[in-house]
C-alpha atoms as a PDB file:
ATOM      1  CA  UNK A   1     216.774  11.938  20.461  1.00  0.00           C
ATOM      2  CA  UNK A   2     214.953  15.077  19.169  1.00  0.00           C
ATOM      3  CA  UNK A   3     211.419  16.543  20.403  1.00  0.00           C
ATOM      4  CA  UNK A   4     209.201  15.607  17.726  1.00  0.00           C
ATOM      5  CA  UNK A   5     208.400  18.718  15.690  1.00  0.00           C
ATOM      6  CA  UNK A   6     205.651  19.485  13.104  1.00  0.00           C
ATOM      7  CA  UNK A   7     208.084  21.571  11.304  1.00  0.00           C
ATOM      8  CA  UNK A   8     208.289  20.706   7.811  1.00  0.00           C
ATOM      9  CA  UNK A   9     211.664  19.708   6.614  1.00  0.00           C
ATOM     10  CA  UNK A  10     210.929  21.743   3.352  1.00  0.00           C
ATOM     11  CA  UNK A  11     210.578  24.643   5.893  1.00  0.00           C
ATOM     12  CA  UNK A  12     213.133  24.188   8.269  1.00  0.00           C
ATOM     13  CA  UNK A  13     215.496  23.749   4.760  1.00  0.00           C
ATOM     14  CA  UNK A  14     214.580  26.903   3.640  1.00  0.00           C
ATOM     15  CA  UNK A  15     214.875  28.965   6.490  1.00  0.00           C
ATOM     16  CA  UNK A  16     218.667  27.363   7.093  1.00  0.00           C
ATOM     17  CA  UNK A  17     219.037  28.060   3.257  1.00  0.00           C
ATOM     18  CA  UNK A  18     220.162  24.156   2.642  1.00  0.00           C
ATOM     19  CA  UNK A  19     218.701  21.341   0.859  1.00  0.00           C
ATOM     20  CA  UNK A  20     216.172  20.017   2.135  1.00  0.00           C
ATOM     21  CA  UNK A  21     218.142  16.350   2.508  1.00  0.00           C
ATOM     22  CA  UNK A  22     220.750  18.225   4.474  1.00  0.00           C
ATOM     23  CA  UNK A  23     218.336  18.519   7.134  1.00  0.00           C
ATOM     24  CA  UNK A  24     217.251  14.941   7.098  1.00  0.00           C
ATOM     25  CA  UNK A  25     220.935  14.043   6.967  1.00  0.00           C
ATOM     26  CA  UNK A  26     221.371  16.031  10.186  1.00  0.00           C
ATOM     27  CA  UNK A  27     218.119  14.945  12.109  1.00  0.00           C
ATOM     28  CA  UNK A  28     219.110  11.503  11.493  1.00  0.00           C
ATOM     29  CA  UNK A  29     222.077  11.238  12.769  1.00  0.00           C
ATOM     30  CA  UNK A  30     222.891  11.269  16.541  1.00  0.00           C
ATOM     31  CA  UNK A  31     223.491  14.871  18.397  1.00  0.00           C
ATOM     32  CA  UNK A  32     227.483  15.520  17.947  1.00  0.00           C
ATOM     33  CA  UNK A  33     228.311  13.257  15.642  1.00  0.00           C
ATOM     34  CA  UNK A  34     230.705  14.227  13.082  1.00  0.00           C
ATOM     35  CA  UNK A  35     230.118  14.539   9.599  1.00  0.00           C
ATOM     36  CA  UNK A  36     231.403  11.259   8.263  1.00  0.00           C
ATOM     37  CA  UNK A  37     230.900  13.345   4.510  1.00  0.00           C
ATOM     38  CA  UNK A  38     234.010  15.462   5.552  1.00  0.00           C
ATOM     39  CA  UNK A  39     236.454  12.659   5.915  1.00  0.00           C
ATOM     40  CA  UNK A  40     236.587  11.371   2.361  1.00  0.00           C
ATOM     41  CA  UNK A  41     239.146  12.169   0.680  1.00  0.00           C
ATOM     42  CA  UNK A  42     238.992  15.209  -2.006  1.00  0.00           C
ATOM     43  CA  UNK A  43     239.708  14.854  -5.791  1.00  0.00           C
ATOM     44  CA  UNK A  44     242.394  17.521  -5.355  1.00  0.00           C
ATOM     45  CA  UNK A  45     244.526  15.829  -2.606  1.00  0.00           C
ATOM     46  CA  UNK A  46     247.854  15.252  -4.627  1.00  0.00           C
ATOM     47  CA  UNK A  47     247.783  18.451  -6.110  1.00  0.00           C
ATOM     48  CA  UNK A  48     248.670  21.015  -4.212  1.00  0.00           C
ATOM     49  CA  UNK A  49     252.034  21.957  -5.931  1.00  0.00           C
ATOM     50  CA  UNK A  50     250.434  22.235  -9.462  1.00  0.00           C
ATOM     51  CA  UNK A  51     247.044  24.031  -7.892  1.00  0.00           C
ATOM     52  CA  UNK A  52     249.906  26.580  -6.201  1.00  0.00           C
ATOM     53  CA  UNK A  53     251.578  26.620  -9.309  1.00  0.00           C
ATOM     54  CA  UNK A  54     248.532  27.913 -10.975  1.00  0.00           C
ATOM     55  CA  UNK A  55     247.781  29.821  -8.825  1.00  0.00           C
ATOM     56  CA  UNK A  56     251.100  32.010  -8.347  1.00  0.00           C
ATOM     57  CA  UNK A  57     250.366  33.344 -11.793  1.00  0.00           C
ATOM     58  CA  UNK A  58     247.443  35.380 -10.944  1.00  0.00           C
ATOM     59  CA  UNK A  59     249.281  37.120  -7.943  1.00  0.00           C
ATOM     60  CA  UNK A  60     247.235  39.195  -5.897  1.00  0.00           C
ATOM     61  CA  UNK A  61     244.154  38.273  -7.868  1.00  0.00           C
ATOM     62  CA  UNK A  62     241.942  35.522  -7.261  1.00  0.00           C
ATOM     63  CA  UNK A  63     240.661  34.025 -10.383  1.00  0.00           C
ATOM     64  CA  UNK A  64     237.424  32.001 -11.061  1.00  0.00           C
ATOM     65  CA  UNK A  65     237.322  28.207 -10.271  1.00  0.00           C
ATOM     66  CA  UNK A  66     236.473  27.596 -13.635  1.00  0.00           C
ATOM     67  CA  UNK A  67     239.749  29.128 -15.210  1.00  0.00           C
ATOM     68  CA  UNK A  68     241.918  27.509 -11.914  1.00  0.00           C
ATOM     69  CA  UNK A  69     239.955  23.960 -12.900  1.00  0.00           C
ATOM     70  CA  UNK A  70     240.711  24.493 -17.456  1.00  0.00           C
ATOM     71  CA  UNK A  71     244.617  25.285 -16.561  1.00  0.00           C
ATOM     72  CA  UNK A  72     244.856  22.238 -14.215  1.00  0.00           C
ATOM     73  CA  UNK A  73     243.372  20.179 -17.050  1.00  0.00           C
ATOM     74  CA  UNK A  74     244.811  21.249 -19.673  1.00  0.00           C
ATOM     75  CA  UNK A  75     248.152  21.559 -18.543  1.00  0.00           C
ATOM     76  CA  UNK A  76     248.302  18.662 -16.062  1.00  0.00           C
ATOM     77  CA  UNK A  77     245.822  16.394 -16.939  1.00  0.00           C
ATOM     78  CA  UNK A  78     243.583  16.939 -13.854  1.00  0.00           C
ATOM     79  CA  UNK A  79     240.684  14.198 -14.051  1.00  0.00           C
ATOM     80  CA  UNK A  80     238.881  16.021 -11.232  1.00  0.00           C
ATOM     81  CA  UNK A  81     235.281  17.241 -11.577  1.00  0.00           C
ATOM     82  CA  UNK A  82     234.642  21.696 -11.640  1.00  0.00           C
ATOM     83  CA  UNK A  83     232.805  21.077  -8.497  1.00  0.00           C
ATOM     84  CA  UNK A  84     235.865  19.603  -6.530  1.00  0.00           C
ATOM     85  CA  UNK A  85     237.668  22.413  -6.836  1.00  0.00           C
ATOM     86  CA  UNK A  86     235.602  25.978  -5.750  1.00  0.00           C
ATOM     87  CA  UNK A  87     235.830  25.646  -2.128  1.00  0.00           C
ATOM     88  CA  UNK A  88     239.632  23.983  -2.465  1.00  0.00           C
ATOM     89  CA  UNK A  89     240.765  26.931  -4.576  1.00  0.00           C
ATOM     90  CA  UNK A  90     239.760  29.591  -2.361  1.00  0.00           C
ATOM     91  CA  UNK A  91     241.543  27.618   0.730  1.00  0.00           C
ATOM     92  CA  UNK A  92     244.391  27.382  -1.104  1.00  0.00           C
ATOM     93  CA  UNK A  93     244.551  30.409  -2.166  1.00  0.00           C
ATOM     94  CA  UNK A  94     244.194  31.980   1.636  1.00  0.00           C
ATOM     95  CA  UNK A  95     247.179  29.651   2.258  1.00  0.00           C
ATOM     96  CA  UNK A  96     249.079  30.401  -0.212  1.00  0.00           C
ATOM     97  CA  UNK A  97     248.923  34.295   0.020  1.00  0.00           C
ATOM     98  CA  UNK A  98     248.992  34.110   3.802  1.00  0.00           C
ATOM     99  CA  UNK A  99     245.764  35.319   3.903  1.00  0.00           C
END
């Protein structure tokens, strides 16, 4: 259990630069737990071979998540929300260029 603290979470949230129920996730939850958020599945699982397909087009360049999230749309019917893809497209990209 933690020390109590007179901290406010508002604080504590700003200072980590996170929202503020990110902290009350944390402080809630047992010391080394894992983050049970982490082990749902993504919207883009399924999907690498069209997101690398995309992808290969820009070569060297890295283009916005927006434009990545349009083509996979548009082209492949890609029900996914913008937000599921940002952090995915940047991983994939690092894997895909070796990087």
């Amino acid at each position: 259990m933690y020390p109590v603290c007179t901290v406010p979470v508002r604080r504590v949230a700003a200072q980590l630069g996170v929202d503020e129920s990110t902290v009350r996730y944390r402080l809630a939850r047992p010391p080394g737990t894992a983050d049970g958020r982490r082990e749902r599945p993504s919207a883009l699982d399924g999907w690498a071979t069209q997101l690398e397909g995309v992808l290969a087009r820009f070569g060297d360049d890295v283009p916005a998540a927006t434009v990545v999230h349009e083509r996979l749309v548009a082209e492949y019917g890609f029900r996914g929300s913008y937000q599921a893809g940002p952090p995915v497209v940047q991983a994939q990209h690092d894997w895909f260029t070796g990087a």
